[in-house]
C-alpha atoms as a PDB file:
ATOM      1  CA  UNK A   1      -2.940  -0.693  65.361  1.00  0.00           C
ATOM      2  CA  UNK A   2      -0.061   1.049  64.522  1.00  0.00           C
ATOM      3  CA  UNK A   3       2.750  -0.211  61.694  1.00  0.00           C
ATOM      4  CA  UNK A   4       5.806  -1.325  63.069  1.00  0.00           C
ATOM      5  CA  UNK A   5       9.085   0.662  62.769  1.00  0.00           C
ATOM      6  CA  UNK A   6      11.169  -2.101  62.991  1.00  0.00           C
ATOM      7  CA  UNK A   7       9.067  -5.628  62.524  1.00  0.00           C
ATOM      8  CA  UNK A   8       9.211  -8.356  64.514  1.00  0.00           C
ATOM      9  CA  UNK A   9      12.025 -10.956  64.043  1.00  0.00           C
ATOM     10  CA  UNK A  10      14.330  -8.430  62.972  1.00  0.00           C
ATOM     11  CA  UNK A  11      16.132  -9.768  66.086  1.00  0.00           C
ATOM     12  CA  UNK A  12      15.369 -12.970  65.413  1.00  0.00           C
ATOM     13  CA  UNK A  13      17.319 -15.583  67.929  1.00  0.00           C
ATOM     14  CA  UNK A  14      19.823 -17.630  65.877  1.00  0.00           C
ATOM     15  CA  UNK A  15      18.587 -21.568  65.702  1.00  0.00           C
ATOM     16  CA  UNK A  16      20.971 -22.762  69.051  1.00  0.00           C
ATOM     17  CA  UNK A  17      19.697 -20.557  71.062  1.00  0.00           C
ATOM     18  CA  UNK A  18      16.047 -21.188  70.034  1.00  0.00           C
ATOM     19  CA  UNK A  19      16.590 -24.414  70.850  1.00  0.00           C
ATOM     20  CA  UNK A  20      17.644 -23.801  73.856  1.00  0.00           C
ATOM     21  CA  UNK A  21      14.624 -21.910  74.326  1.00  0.00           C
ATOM     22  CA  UNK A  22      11.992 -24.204  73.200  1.00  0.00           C
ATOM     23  CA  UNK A  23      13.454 -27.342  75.706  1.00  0.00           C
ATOM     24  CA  UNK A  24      12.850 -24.452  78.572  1.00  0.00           C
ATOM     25  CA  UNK A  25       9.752 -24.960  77.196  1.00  0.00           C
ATOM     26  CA  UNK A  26       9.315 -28.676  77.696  1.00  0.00           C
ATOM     27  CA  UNK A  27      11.013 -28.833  80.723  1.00  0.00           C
ATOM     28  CA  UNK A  28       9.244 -30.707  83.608  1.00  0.00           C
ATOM     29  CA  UNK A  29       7.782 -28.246  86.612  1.00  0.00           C
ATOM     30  CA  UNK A  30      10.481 -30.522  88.841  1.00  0.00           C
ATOM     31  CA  UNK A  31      13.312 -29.502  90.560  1.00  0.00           C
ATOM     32  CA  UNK A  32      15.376 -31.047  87.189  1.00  0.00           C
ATOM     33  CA  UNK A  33      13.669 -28.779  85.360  1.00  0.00           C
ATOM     34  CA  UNK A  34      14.325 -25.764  87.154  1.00  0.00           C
ATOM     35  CA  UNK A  35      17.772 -26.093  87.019  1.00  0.00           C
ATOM     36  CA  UNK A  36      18.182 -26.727  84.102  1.00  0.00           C
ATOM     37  CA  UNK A  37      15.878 -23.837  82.879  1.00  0.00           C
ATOM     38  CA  UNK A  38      18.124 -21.644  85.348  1.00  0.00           C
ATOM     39  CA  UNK A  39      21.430 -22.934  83.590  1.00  0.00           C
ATOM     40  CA  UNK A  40      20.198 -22.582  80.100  1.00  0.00           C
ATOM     41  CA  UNK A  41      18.831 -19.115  80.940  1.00  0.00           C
ATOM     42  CA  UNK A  42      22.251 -18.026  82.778  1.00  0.00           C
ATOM     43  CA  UNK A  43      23.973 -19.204  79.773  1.00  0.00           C
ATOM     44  CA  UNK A  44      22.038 -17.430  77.502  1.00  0.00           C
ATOM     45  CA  UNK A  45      21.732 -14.170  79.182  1.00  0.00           C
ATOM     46  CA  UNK A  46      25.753 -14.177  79.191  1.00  0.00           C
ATOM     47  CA  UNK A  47      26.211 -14.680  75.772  1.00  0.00           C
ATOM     48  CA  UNK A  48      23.276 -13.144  73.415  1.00  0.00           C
ATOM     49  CA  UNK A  49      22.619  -9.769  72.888  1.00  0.00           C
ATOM     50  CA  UNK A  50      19.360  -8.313  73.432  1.00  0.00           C
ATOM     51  CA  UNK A  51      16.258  -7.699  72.195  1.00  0.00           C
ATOM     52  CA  UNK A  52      15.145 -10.921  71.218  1.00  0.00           C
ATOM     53  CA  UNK A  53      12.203 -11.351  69.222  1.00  0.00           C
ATOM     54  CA  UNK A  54      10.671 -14.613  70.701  1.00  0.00           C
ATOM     55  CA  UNK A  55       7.341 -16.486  69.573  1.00  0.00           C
ATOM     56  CA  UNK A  56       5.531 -18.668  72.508  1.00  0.00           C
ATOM     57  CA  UNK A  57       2.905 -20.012  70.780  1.00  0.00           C
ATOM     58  CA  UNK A  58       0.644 -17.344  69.276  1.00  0.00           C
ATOM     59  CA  UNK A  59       2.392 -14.330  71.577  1.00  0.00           C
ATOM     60  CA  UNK A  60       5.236 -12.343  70.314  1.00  0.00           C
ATOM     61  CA  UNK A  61       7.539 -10.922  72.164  1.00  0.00           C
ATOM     62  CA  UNK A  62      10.439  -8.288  71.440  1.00  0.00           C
ATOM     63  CA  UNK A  63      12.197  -9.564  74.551  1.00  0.00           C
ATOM     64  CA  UNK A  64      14.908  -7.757  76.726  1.00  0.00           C
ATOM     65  CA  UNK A  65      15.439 -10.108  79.381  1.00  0.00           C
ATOM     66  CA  UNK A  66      18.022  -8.232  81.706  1.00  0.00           C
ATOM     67  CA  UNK A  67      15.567  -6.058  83.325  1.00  0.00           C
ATOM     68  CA  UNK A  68      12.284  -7.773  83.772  1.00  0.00           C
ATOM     69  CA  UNK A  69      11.968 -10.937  85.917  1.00  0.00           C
ATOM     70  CA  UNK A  70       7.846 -11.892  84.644  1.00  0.00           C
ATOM     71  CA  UNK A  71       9.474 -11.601  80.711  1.00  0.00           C
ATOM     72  CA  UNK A  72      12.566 -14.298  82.104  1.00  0.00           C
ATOM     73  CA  UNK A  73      10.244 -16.749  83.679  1.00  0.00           C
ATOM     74  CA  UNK A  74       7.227 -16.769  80.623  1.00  0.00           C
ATOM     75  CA  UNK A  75      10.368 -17.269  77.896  1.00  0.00           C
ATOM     76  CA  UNK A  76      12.030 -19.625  80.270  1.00  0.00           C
ATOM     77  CA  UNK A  77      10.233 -21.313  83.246  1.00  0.00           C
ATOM     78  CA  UNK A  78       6.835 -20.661  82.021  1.00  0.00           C
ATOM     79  CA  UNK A  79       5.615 -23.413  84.200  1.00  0.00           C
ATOM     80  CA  UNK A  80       6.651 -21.311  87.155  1.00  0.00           C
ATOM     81  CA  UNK A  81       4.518 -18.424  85.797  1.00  0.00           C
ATOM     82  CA  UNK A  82       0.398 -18.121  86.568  1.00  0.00           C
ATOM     83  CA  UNK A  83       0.143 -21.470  84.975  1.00  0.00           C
ATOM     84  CA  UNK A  84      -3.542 -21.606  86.634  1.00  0.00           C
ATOM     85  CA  UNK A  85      -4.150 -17.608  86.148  1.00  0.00           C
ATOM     86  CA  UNK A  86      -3.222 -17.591  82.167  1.00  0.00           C
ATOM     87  CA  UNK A  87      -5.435 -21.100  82.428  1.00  0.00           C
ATOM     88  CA  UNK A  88      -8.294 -19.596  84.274  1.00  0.00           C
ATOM     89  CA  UNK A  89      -7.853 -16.239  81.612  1.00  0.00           C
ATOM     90  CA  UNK A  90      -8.620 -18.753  78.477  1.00  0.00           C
ATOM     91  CA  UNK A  91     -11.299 -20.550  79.896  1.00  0.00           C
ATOM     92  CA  UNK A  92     -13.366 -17.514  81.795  1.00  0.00           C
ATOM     93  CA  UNK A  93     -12.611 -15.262  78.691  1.00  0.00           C
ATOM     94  CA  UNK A  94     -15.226 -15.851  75.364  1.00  0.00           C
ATOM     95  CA  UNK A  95     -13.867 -14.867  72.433  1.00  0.00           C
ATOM     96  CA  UNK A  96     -15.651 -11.999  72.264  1.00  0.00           C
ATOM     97  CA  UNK A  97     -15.117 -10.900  75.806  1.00  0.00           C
ATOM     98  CA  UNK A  98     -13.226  -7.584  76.993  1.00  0.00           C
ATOM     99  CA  UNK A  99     -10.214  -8.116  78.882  1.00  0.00           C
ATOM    100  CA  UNK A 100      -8.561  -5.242  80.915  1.00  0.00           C
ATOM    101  CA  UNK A 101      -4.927  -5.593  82.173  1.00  0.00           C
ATOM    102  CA  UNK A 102      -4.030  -3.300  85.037  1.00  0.00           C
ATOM    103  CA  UNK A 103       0.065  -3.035  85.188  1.00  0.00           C
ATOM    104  CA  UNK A 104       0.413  -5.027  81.609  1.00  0.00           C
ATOM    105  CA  UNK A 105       4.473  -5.022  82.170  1.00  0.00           C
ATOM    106  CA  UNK A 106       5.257  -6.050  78.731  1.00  0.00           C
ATOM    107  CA  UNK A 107       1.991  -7.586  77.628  1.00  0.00           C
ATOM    108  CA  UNK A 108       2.507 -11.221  78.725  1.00  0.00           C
ATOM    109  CA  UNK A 109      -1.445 -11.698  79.726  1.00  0.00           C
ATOM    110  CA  UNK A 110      -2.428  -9.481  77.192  1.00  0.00           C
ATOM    111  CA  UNK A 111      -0.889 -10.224  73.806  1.00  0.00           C
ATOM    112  CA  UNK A 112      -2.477 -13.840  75.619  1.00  0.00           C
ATOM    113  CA  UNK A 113      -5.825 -12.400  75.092  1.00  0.00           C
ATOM    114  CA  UNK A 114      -5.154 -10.637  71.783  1.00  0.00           C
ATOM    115  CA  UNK A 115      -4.178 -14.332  70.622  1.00  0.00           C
ATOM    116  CA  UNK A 116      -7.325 -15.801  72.002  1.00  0.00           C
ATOM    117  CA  UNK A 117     -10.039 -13.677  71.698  1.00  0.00           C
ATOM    118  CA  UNK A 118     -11.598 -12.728  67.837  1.00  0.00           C
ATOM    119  CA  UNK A 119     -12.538  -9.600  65.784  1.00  0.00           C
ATOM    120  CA  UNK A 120     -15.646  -9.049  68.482  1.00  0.00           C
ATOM    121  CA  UNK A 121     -13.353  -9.105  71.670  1.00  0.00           C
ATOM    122  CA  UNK A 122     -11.398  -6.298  73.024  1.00  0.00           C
ATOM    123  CA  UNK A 123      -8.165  -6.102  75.177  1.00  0.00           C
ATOM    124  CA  UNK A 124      -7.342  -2.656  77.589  1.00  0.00           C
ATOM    125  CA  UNK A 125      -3.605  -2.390  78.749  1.00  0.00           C
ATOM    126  CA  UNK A 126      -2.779  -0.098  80.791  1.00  0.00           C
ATOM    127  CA  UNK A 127       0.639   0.483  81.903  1.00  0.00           C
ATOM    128  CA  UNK A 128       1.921   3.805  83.198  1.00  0.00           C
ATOM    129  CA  UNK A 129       5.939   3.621  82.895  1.00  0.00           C
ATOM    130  CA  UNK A 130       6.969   4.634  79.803  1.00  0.00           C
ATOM    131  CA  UNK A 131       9.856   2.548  79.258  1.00  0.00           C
ATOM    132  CA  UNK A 132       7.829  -0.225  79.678  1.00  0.00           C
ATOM    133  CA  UNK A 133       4.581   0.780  77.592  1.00  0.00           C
ATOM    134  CA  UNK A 134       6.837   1.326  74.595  1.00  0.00           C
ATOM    135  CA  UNK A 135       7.814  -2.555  74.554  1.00  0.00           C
ATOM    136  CA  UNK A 136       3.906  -3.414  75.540  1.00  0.00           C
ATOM    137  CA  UNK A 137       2.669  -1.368  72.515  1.00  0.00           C
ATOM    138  CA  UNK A 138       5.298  -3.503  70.342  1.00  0.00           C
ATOM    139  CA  UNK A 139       4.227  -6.297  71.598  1.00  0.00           C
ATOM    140  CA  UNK A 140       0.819  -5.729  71.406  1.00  0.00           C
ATOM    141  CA  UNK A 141       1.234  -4.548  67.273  1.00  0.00           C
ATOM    142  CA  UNK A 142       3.346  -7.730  66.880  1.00  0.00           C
ATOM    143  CA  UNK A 143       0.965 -10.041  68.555  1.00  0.00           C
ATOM    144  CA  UNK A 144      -1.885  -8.411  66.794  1.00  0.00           C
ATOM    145  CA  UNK A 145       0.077  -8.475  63.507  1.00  0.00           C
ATOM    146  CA  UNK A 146       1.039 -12.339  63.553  1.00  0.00           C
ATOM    147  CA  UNK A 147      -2.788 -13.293  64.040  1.00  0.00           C
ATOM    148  CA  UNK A 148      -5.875 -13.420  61.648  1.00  0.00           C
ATOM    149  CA  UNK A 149      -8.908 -12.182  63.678  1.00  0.00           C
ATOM    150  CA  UNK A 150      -7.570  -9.015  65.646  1.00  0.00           C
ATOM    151  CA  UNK A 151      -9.539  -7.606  68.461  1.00  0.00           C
ATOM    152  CA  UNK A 152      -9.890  -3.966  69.505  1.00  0.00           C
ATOM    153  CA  UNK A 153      -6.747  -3.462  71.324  1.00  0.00           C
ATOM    154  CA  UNK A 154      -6.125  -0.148  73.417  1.00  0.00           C
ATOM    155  CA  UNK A 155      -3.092   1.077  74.833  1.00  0.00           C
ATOM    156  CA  UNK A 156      -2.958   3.693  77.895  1.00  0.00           C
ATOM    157  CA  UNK A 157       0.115   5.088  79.521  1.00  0.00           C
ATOM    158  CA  UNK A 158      -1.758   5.521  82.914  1.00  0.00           C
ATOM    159  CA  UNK A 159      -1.375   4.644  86.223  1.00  0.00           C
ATOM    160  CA  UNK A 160      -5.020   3.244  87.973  1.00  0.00           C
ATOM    161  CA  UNK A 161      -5.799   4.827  91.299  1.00  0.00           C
ATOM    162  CA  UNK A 162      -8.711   5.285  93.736  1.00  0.00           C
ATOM    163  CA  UNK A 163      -8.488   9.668  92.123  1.00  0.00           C
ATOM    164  CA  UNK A 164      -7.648  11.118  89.196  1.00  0.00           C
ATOM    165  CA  UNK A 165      -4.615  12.660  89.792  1.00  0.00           C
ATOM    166  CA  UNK A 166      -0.661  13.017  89.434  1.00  0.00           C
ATOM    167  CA  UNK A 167       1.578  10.604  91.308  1.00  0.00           C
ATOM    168  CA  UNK A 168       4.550   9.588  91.901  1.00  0.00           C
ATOM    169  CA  UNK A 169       5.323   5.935  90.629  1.00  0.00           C
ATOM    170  CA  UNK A 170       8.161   4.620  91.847  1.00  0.00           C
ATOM    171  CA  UNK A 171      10.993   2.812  89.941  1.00  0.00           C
ATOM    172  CA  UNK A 172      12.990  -0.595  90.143  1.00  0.00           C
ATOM    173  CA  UNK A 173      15.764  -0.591  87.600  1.00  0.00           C
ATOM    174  CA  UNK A 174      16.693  -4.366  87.926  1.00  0.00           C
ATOM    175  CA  UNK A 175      13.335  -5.611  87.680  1.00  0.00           C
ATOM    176  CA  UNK A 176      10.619  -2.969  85.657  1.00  0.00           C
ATOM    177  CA  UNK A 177       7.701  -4.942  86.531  1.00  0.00           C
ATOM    178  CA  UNK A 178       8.325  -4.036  90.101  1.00  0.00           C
ATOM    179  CA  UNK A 179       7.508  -0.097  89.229  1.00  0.00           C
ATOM    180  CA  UNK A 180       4.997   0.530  91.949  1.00  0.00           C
ATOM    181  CA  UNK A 181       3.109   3.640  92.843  1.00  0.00           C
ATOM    182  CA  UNK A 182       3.935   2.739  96.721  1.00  0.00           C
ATOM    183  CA  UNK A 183       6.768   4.528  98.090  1.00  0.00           C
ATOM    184  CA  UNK A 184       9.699   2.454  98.337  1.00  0.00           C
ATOM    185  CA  UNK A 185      13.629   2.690  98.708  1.00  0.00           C
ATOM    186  CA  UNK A 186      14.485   3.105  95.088  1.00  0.00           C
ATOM    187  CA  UNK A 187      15.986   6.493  94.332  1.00  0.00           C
ATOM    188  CA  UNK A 188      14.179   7.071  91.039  1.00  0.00           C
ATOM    189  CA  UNK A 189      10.968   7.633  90.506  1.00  0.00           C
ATOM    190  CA  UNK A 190       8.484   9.888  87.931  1.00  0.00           C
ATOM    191  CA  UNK A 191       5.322  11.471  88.394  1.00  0.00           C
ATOM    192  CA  UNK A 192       2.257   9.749  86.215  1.00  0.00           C
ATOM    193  CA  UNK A 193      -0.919  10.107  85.149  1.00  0.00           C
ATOM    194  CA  UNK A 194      -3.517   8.170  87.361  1.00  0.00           C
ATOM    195  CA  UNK A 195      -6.894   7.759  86.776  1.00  0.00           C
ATOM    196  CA  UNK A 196      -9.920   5.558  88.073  1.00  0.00           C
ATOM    197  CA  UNK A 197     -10.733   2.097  86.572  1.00  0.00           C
ATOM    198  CA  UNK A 198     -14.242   3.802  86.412  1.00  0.00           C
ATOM    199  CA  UNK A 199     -13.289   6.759  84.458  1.00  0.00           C
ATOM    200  CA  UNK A 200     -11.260   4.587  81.817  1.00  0.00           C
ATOM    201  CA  UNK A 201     -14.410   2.277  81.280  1.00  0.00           C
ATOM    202  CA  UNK A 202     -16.283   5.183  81.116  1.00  0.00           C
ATOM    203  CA  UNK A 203     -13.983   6.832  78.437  1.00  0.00           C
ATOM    204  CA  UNK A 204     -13.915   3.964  76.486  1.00  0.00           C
ATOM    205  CA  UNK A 205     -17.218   3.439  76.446  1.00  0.00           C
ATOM    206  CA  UNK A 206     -16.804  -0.263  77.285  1.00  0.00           C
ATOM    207  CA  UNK A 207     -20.629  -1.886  78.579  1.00  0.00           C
ATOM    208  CA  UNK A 208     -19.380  -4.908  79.847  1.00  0.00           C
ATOM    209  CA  UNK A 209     -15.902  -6.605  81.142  1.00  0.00           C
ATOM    210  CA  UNK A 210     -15.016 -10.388  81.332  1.00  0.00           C
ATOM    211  CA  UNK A 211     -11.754 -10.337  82.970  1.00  0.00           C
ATOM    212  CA  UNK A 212      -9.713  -8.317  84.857  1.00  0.00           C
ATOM    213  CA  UNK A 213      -5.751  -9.036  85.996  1.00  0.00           C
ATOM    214  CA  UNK A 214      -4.628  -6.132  88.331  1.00  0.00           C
ATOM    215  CA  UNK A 215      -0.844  -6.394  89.408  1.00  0.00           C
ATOM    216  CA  UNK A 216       0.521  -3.175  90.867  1.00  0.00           C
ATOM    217  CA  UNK A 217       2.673  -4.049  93.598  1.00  0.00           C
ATOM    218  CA  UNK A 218       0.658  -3.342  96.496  1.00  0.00           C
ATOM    219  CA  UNK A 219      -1.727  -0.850  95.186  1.00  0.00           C
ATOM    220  CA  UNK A 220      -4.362  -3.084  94.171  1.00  0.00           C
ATOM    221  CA  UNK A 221      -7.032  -2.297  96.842  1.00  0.00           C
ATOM    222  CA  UNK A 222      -6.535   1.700  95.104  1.00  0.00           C
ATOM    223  CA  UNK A 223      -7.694   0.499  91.197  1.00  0.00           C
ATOM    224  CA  UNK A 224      -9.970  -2.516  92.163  1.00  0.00           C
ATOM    225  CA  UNK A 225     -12.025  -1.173  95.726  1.00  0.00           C
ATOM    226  CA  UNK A 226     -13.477   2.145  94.473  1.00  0.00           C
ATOM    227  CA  UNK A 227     -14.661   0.170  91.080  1.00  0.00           C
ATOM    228  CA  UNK A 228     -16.521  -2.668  92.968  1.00  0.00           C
ATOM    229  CA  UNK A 229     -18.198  -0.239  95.083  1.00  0.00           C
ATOM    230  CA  UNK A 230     -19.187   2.334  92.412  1.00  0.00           C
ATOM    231  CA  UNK A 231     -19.510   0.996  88.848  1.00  0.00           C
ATOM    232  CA  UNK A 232     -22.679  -0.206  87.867  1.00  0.00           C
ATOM    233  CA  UNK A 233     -23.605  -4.111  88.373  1.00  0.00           C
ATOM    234  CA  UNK A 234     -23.515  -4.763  84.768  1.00  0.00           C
ATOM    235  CA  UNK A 235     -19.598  -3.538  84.740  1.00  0.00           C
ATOM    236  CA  UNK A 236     -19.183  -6.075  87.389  1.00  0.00           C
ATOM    237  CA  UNK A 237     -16.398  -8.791  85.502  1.00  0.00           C
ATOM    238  CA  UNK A 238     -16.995 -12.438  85.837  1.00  0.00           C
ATOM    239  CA  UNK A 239     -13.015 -12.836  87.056  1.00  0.00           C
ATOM    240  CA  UNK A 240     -10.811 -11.000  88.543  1.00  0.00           C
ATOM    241  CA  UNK A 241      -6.935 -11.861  88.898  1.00  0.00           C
ATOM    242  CA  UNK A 242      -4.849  -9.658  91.460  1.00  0.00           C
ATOM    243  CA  UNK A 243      -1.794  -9.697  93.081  1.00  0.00           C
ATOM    244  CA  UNK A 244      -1.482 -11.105  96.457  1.00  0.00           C
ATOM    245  CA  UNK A 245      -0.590  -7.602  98.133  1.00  0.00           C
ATOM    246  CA  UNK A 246      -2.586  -7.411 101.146  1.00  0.00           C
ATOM    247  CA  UNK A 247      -0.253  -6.198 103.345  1.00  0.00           C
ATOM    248  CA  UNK A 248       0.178  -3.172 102.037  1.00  0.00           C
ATOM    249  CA  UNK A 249      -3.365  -2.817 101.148  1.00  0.00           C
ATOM    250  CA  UNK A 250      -5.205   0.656 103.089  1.00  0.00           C
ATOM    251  CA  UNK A 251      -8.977  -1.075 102.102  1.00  0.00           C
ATOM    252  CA  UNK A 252     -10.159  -4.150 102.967  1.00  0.00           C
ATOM    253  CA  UNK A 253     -10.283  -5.701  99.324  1.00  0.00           C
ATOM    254  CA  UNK A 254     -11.348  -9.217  99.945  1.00  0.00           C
ATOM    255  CA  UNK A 255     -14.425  -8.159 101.767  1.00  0.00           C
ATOM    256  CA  UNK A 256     -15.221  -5.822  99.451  1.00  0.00           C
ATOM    257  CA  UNK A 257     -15.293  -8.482  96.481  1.00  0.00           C
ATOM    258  CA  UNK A 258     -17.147 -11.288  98.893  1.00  0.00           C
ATOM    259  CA  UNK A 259     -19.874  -8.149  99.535  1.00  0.00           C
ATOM    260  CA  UNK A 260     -20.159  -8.045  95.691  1.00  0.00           C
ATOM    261  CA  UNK A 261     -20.996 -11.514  94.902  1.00  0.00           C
ATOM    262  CA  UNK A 262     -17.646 -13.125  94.532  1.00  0.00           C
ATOM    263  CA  UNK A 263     -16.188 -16.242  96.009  1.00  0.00           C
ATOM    264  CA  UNK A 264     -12.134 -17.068  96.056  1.00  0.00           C
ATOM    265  CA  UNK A 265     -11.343 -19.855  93.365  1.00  0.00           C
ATOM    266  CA  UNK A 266      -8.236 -20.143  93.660  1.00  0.00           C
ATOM    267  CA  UNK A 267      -4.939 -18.707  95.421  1.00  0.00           C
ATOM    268  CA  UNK A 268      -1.556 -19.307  93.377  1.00  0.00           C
ATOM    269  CA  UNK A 269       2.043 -18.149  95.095  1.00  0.00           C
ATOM    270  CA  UNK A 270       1.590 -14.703  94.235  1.00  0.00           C
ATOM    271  CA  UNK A 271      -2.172 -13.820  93.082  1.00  0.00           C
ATOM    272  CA  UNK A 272      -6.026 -14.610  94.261  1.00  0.00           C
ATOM    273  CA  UNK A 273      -8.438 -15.089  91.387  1.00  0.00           C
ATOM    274  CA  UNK A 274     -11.885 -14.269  92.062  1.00  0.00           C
ATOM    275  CA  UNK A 275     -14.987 -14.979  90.539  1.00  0.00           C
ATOM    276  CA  UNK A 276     -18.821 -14.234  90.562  1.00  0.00           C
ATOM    277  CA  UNK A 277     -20.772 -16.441  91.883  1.00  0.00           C
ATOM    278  CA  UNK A 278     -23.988 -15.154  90.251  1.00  0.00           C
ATOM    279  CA  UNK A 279     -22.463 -15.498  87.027  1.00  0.00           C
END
């Protein structure tokens, strides 16, 4: 990993406002709670300056806040936030399991992993806006930093697609984890590098995968479809966490996984987690 520039807790919350923070923390998944959690947040928002470096149990976070509405609801409502994905992540995942993370954001589910797994495991996130992959890749160094067995940890600034190719991923300003590489009515956008799932495995010469979380804001069928239909059996993950897009989905995704072996365990508010059945 690499050293970093500026370490973490250099911005450091002072001890009110970490307070605040860690009753967010506690708060009951009630209707109390969330208001509360949305009046403490409000408050805090208003009157700290950002970055915050924030610790939620073993994940560290250089934290903006303002622009980035999964990094707002893990810090404070993180009872609102894949409470049964992040559970279904530590259980499914050994500790020396491989972990990919398609559309990391930030590195919420991944500096997870990095603080779960040990020296054997290995975490891929992959996150194609570079704004946002320079706060992953702190994240990732921080998490990786605060904790005694590391994993292998890669980073890749790529977009996942059904080619390899240049495309255009467009932006949301107000909320960065809502990047997506389907056209919509924002007015900025970039052009990325896109590969396939199967190439980066390839590349990376991973052998096996426990876990995968794919959230790309509708173009899930694109990174997850031509993988389950062409990577070897043995690639095949145990779990698979996705993004409840299927409305803007172009393949028929769900089939596609139920042809390969894998029955629905669960569907959350925003996500479907899959798993193998042979397994």
């Amino acid at each position: 990993m690499k050293k970093i520039k500026h370490p973490f807790g250099q911005f450091k919350p002072n001890l009110q406002v970490q307070k605040k923070i860690d009753l967010c923390q506690r708060l009951p998944a009630n209707w109390l709670g969330k208001q509360l959690a949305q009046f403490i947040r409000k408050r805090v928002l208003k009157t700290e300056q950002m970055p915050m470096d924030l610790s939620i149990n073993n994940v560290h976070l250089r934290s903006n806040l303002t622009d980035n509405v999964s990094e707002r609801n893990f810090i404070f409502m993180p009872w609102r936030f894949d409470v049964i994905e992040r559970q279904i992540l530590l259980e499914v995942l050994p500790k020396d399991g491989v972990f990919i993370d398609i559309g990391a954001n930030v590195g919420i589910y991944s500096t997870i992993a990095i603080s779960h797994l040990q020296k054997l495991g290995r975490v891929v996130a992959i996150e194609p806006n570079p704004v946002v992959f320079s706060r992953l890749q702190f994240n990732l160094n921080a998490t990786a930093e605060m904790n005694k067995n590391i994993p292998e940890v890669d980073a890749l600034m790529l977009g996942v697609s059904n080619k390899n190719e240049e495309i255009e991923l467009f932006l949301d300003d107000n909320n960065l984890g809502a990047s997506s590489l389907i056209p919509n009515k924002s007015q900025n956008s970039l052009i990325i590098n896109c590969q396939t799932l199967l190439k980066i495995v390839e590349t990376l010469k991973i052998t096996k995968i426990d876990v995968i979380k794919c959230d790309i804001e509708g173009a899930e069928d694109k990174a997850l479809a031509p993988f389950l239909n062409y990577a070897p059996k043995t690639l095949l993950p145990q779990c698979i966490v996705f993004e409840n897009n299927n409305t803007q989905w172009q393949s028929d995704l769900l089939t596609i996984l139920k042809q390969k072996g894998y029955k629905e365990t669960h569907k959350t508010r925003m996500n479907y987690i899959y798993q193998h059945i042979d397994n």
